[in-house]
C-alpha atoms as a PDB file:
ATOM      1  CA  UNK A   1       5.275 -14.022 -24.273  1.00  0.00           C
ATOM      2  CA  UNK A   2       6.018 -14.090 -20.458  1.00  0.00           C
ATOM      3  CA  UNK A   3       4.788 -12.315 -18.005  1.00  0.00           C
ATOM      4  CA  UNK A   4       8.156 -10.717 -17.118  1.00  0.00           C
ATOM      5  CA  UNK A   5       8.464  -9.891 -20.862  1.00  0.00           C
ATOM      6  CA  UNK A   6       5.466  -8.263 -20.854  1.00  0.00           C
ATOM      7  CA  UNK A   7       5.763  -5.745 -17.793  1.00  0.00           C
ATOM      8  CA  UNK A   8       9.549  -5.117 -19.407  1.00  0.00           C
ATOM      9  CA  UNK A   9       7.957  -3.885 -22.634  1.00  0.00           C
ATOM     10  CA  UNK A  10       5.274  -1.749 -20.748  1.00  0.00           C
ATOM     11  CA  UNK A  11       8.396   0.277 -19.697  1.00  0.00           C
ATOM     12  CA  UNK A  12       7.773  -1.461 -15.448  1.00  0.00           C
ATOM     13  CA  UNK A  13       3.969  -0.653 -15.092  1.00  0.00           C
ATOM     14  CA  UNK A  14       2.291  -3.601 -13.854  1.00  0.00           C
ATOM     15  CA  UNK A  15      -1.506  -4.418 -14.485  1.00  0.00           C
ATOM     16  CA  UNK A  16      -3.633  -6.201 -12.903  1.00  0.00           C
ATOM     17  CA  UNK A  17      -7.147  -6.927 -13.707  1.00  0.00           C
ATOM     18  CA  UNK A  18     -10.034  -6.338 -11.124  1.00  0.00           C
ATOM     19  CA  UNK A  19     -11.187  -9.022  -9.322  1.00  0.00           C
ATOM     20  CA  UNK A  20     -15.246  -9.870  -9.590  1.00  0.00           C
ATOM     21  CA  UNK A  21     -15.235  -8.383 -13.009  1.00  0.00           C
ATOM     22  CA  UNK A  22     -17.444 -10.648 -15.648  1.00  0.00           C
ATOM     23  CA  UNK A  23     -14.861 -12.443 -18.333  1.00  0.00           C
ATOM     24  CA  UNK A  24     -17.061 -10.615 -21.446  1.00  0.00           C
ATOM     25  CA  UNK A  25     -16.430  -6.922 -20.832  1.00  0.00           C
ATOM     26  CA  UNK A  26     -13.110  -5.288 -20.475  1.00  0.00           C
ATOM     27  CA  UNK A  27     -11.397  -5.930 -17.109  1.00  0.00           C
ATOM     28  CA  UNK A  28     -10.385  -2.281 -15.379  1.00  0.00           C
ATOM     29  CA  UNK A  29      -6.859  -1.873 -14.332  1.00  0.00           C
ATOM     30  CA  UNK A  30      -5.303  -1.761 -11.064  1.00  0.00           C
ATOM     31  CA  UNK A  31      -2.007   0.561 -11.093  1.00  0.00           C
ATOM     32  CA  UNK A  32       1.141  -0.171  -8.453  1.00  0.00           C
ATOM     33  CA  UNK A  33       2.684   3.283  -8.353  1.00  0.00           C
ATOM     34  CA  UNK A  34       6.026   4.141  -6.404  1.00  0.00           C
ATOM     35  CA  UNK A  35       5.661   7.906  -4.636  1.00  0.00           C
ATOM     36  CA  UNK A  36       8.173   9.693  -2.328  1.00  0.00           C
ATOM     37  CA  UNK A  37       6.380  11.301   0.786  1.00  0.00           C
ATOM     38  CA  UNK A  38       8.211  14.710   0.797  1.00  0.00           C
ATOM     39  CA  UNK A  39       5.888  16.616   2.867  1.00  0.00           C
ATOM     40  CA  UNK A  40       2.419  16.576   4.739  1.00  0.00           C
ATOM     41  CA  UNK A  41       0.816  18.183   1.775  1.00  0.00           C
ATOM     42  CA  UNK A  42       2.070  15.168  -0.021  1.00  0.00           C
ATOM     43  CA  UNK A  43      -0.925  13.309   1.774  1.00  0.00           C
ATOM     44  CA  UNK A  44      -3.748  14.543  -0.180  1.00  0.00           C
ATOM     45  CA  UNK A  45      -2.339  13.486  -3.883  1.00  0.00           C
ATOM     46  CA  UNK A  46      -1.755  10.199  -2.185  1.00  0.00           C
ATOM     47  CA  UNK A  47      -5.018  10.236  -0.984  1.00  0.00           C
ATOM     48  CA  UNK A  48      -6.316  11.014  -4.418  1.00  0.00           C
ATOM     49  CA  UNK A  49      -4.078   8.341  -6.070  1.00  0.00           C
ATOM     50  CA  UNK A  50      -5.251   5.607  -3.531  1.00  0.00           C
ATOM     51  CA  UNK A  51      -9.273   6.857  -4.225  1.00  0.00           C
ATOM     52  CA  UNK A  52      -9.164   6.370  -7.830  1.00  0.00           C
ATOM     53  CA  UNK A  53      -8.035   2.549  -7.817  1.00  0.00           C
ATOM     54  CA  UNK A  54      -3.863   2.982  -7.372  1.00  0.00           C
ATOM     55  CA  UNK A  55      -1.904   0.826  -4.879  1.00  0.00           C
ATOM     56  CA  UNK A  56       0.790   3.067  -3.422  1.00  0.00           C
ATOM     57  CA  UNK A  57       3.957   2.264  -2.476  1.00  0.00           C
ATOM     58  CA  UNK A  58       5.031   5.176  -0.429  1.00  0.00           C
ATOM     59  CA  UNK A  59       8.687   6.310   0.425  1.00  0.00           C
ATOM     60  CA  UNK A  60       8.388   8.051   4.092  1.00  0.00           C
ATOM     61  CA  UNK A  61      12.538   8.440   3.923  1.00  0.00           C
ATOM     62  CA  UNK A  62      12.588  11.980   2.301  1.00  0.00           C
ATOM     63  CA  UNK A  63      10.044  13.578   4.914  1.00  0.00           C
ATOM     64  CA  UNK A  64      11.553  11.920   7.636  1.00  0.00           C
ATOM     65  CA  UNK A  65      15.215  13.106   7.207  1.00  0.00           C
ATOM     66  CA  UNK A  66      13.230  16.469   7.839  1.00  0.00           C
ATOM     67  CA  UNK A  67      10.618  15.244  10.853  1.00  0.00           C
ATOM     68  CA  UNK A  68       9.686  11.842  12.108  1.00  0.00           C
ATOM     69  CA  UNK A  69       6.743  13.862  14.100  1.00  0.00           C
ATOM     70  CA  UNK A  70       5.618  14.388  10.333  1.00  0.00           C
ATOM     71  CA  UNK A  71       6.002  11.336   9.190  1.00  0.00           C
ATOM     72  CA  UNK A  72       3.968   9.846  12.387  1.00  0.00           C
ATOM     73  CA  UNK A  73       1.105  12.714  11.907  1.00  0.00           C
ATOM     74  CA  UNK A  74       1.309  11.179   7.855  1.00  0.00           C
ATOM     75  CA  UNK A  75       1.208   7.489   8.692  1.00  0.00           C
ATOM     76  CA  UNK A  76      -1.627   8.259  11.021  1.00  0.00           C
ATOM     77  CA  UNK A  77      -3.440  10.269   8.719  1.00  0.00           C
ATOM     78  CA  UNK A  78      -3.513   8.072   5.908  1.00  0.00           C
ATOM     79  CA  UNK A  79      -4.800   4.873   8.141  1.00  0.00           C
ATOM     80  CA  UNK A  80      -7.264   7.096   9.724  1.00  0.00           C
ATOM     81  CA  UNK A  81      -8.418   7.636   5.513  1.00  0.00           C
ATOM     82  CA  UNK A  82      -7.523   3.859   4.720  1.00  0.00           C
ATOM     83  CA  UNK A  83     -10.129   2.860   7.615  1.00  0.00           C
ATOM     84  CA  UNK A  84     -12.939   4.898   5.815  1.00  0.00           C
ATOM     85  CA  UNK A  85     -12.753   3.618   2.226  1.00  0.00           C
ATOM     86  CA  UNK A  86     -11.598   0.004   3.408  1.00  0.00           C
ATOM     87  CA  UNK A  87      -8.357  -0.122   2.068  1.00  0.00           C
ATOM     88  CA  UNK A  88      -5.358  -1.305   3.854  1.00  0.00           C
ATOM     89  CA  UNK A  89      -2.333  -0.317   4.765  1.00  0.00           C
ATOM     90  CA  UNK A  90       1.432  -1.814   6.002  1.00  0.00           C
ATOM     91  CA  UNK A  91       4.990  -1.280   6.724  1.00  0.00           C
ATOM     92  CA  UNK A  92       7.009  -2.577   4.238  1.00  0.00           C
ATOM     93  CA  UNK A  93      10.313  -2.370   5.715  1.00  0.00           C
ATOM     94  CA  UNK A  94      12.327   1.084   7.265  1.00  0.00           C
ATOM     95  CA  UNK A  95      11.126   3.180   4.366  1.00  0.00           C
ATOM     96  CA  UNK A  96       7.986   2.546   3.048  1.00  0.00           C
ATOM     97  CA  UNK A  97       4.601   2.153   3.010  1.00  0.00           C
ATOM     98  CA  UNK A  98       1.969   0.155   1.318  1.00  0.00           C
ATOM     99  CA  UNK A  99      -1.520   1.844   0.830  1.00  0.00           C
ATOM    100  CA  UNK A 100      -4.132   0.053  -0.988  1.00  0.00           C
ATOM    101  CA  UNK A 101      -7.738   1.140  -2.116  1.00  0.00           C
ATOM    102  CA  UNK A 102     -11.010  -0.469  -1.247  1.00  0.00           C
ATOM    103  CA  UNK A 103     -11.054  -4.463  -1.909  1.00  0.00           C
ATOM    104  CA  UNK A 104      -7.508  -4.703  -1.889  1.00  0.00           C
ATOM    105  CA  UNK A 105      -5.739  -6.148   1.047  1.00  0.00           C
ATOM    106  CA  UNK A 106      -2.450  -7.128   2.156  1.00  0.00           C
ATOM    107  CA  UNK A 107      -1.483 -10.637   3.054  1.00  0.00           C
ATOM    108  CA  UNK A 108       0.305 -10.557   6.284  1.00  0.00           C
ATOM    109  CA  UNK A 109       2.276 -13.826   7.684  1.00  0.00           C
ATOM    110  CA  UNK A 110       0.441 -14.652  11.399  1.00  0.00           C
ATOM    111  CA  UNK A 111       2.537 -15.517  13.990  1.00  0.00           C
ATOM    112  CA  UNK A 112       2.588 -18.507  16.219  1.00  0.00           C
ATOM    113  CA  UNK A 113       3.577 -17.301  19.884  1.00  0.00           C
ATOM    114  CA  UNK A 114       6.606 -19.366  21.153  1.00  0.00           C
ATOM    115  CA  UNK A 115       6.069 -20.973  24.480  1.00  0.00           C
ATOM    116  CA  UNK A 116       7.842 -17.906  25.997  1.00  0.00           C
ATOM    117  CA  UNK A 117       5.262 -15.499  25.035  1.00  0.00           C
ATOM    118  CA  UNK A 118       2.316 -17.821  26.280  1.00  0.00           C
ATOM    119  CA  UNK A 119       1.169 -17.635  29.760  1.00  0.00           C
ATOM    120  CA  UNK A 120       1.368 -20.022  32.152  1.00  0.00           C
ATOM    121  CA  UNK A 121      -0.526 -21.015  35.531  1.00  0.00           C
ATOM    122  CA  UNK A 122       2.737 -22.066  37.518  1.00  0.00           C
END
């Protein structure tokens, strides 16, 4: 069975199994959960859902049709919380946000400045 059969018959819930774990006992699952960011009291459920192993995908749209000062307090919030369990945390795209717990981090692409953006001496 593939892979994309598999996560279709687990009704879309991906698992993945924790890294550093020993190949005789049972691995421990890592969730990737979808969550819409309503409001600031959203925060601490995320912050619960983040603590206890989930990787968040996080929809900021529906709190900032109401306030983008909200959704800038939010974002700041949570990497202020990321930076003290050593998670990580990115844009992905307009309307979300990726929050992930301790030992999890998020590849980014690094940039190679064109000749425009280096200085010169001249």
């Amino acid at each position: 069975m593939s892979n994309v059969e598999k996560v279709a018959e687990s009704g879309g819930k991906t698992e993945v199994p924790k890294t550093g774990e020993s190949s005789g006992s049972q691995p421990s699952k890592i969730y990737l959960k979808a969550v819409p960011l309503r409001n600031l009291s959203d925060i601490d459920g995320i912050k619960n859902e983040v603590r206890s192993g989930t990787i968040l995908i996080v929809k900021v749209s529906p709190l900032a049709d109401k306030s983008i000062e909200d959704v800038k307090k939010a974002v700041n919030d949570l990497c202020e919380f990321i930076k003290t369990i050593d998670g990580d945390i990115a844009r992905l795209g307009e309307e979300r946000v990726v929050v992930t717990p301790s030992g999890v981090r998020i590849w980014r692409e690094k940039t190679i400045p064109t000749e425009e953006q280096v200085p010169t001496a001249a």
